[in-house]
Protein backbone atom coordinates (compact mmCIF):
# COMPACT_ATOMS: atom_id res chain seq x y z
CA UNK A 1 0.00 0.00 0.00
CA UNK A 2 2.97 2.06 0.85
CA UNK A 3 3.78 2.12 -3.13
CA UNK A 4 0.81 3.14 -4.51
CA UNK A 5 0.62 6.24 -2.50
CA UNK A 6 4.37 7.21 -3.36
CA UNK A 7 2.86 6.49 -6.42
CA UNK A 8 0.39 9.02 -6.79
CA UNK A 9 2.35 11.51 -4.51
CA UNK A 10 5.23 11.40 -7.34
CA UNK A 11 2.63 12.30 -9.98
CA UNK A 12 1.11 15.02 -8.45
CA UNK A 13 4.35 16.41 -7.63
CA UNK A 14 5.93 16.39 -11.53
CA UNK A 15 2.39 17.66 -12.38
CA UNK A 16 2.76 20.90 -10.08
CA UNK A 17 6.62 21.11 -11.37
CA UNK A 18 5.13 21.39 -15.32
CA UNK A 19 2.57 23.92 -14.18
CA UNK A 20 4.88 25.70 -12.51
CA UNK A 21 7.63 25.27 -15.45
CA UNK A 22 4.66 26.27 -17.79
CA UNK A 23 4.70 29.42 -15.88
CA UNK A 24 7.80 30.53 -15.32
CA UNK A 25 8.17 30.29 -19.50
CA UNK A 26 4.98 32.65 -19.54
CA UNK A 27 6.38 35.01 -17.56
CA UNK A 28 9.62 35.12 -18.94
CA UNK A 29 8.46 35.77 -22.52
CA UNK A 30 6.14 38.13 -20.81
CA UNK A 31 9.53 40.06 -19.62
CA UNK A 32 11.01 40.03 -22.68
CA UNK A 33 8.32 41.37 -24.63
CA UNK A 34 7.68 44.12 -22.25
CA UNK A 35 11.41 45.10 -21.09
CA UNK A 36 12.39 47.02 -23.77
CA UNK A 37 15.83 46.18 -24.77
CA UNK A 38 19.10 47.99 -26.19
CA UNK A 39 19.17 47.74 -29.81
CA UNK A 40 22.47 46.77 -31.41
CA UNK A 41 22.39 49.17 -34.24
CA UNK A 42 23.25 52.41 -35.07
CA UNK A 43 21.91 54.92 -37.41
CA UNK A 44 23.80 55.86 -40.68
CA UNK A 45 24.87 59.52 -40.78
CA UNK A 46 26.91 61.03 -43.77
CA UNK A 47 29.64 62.88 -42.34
CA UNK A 48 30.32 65.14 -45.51
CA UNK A 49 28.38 68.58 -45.96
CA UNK A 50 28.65 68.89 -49.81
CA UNK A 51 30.64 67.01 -52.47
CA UNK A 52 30.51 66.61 -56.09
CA UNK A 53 30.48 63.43 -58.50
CA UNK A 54 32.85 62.84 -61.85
CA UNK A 55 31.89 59.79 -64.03
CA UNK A 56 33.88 59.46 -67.82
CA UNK A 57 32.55 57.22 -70.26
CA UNK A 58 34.62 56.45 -73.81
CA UNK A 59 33.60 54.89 -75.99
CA UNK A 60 35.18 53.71 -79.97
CA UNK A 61 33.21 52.49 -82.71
CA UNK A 62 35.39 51.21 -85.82
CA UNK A 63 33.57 50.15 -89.25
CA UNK A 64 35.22 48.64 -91.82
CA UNK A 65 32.85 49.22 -95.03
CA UNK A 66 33.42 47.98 -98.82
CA UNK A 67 31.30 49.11 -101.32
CA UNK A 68 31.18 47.57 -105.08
CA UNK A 69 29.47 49.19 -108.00
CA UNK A 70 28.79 47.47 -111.30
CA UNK A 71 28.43 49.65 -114.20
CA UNK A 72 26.52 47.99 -117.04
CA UNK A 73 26.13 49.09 -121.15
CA UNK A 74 23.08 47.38 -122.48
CA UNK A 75 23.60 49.39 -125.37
CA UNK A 76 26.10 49.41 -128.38
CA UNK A 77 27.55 53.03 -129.87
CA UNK A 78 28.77 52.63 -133.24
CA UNK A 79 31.10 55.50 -134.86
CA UNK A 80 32.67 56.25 -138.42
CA UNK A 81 33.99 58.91 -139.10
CA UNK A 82 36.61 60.38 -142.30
CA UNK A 83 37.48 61.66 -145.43
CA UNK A 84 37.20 60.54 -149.25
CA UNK A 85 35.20 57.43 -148.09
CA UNK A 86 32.33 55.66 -149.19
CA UNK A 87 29.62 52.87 -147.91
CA UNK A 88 29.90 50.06 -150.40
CA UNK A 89 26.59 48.46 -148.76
CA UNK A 90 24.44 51.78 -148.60
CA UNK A 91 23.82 51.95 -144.81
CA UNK A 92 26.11 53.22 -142.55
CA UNK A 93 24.99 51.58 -138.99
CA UNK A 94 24.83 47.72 -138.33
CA UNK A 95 21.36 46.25 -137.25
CA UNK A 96 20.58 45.35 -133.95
CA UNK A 97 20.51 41.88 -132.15
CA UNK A 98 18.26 41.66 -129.43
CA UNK A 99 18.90 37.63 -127.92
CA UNK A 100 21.65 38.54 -125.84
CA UNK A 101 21.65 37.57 -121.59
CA UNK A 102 24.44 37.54 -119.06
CA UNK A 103 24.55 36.92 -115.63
CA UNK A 104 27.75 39.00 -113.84
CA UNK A 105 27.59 38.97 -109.89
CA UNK A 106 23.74 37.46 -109.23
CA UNK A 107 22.62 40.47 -111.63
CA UNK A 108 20.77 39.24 -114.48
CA UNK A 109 20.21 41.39 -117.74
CA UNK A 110 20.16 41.80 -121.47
CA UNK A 111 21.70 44.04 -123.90
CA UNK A 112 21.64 44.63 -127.68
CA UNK A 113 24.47 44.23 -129.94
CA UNK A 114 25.36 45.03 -133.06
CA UNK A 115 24.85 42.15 -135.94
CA UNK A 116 29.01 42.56 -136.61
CA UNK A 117 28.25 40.70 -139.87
CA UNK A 118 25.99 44.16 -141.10
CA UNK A 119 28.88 46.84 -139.91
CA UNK A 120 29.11 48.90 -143.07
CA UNK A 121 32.18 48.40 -145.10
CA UNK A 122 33.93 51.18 -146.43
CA UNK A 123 35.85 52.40 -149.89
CA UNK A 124 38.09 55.22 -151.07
CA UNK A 125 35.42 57.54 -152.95
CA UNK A 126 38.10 59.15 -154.96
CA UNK A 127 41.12 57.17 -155.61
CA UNK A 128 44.88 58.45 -155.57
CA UNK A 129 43.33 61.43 -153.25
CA UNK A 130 43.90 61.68 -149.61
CA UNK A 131 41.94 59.77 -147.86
CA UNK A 132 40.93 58.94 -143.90
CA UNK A 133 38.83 56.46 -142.06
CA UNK A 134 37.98 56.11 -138.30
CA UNK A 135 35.88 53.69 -137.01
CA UNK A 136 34.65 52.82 -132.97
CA UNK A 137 32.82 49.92 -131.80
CA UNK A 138 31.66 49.82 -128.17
CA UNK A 139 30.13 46.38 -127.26
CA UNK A 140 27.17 46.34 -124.59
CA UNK A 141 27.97 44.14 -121.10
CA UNK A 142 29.79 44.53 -117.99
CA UNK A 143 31.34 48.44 -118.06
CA UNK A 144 32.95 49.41 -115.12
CA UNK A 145 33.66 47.84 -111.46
CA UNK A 146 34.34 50.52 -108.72
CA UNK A 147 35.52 49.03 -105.54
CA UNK A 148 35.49 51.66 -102.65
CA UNK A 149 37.15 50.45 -99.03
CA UNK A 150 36.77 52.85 -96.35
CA UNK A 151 37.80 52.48 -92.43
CA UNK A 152 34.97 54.76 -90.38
CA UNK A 153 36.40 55.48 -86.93
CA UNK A 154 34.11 57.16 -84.45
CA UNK A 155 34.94 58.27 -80.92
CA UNK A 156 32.83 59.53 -78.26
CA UNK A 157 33.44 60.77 -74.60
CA UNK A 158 31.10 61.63 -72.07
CA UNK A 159 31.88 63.40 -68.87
CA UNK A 160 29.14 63.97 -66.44
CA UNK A 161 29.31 65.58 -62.62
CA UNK A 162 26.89 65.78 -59.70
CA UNK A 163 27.16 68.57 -57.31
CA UNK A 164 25.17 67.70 -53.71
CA UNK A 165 25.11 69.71 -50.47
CA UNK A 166 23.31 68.57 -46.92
C-alpha cells in the first residue's frame, strides 16, 4: 500500500513542477516582450556637408565598309567617221541583235548588240586622193567595277558631374 501512495504523490508532484515550469516560460516571454531592450544598431549619418560626383565614359566604334558598284552598257555606240570614203553596202549603222543575256555577280540582264556581220564596209570615194577612215565599236555588257574600301572610326566621350550639399 505504501507504493501506490508514493505512487500518486510522485505524480502530483511532476504535475505541479510542469505547471509551474509552464509558468515561469509565460512570464519570462512576458519580460522580454515588455522590457524594452538595447538595440544593437546604429543609425547611418553622412559625415560630408557637400561634395561633387565625376563619371567618364569612352567609348570607340570602328567600321570597316566595302562598297562595289557594277556599271553595265546594255547598249552598243557605233562611230565612223573620215574623209574621201564611201559605204559600199548603202547603210552606214549595223542592225541590232536583241537575244543577248548575261549573268555577272547574281545580276541578271540583257543588252543589244550590233549584228558585226551588217557593220558597213567602207571604200576610197576618190582614188589616188587623200583619204581617212575612223571607225569605234563599243560592245554592250559589264562596263565598269568601282571598288570603294573605307575604315569609319568614331569616338565619343562623355563626362558627367553631380554637385550635392546637406
Amino acid at each position: 500500500m505504501f507504493t501506490p501512495v508514493l505512487l500518486v504523490v510522485r505524480v502530483q508532484v511532476v504535475s505541479v513542477l510542469q505547471k509551474l515550469l509552464l509558468q515561469l516560460t509565460r512570464l519570462w516571454i512576458l519580460i522580454i516582450i515588455v522590457l524594452p531592450t538595447k538595440l544593437l544598431a546604429t543609425p547611418v549619418v553622412p559625415q560630408f556637408r557637400s561634395g561633387s560626383q565625376t563619371t567618364s565614359s569612352t567609348s570607340e566604334s570602328i567600321i570597316n565598309e566595302t562598297i562595289t558598284s557594277y556599271q553595265y552598257r546594255t547598249g552598243y555606240s557605233y562611230a565612223a567617221s573620215g574623209h574621201n570614203i564611201k559605204s559600199e553596202t548603202g547603210n552606214i549603222n549595223p542592225t541590232a541583235s536583241l537575244d543577248n543575256a548575261q549573268t555577272i555577280g547574281g545580276v541578271n540582264f540583257s543588252w543589244t548588240s550590233p549584228n558585226l556581220e551588217a557593220i558597213p564596209r567602207w571604200s576610197i570615194h576618190t582614188d589616188g586622193a587623200a583619204f581617212s577612215i575612223q571607225e569605234t565599236l563599243i560592245t554592250p555588257g559589264l562596263d565598269t567595277v568601282t571598288n570603294i574600301s573605307r575604315t569609319i572610326t568614331t569616338s565619343t566621350t562623355t563626362e558627367t558631374t553631380s554637385t550635392f550639399g546637406q
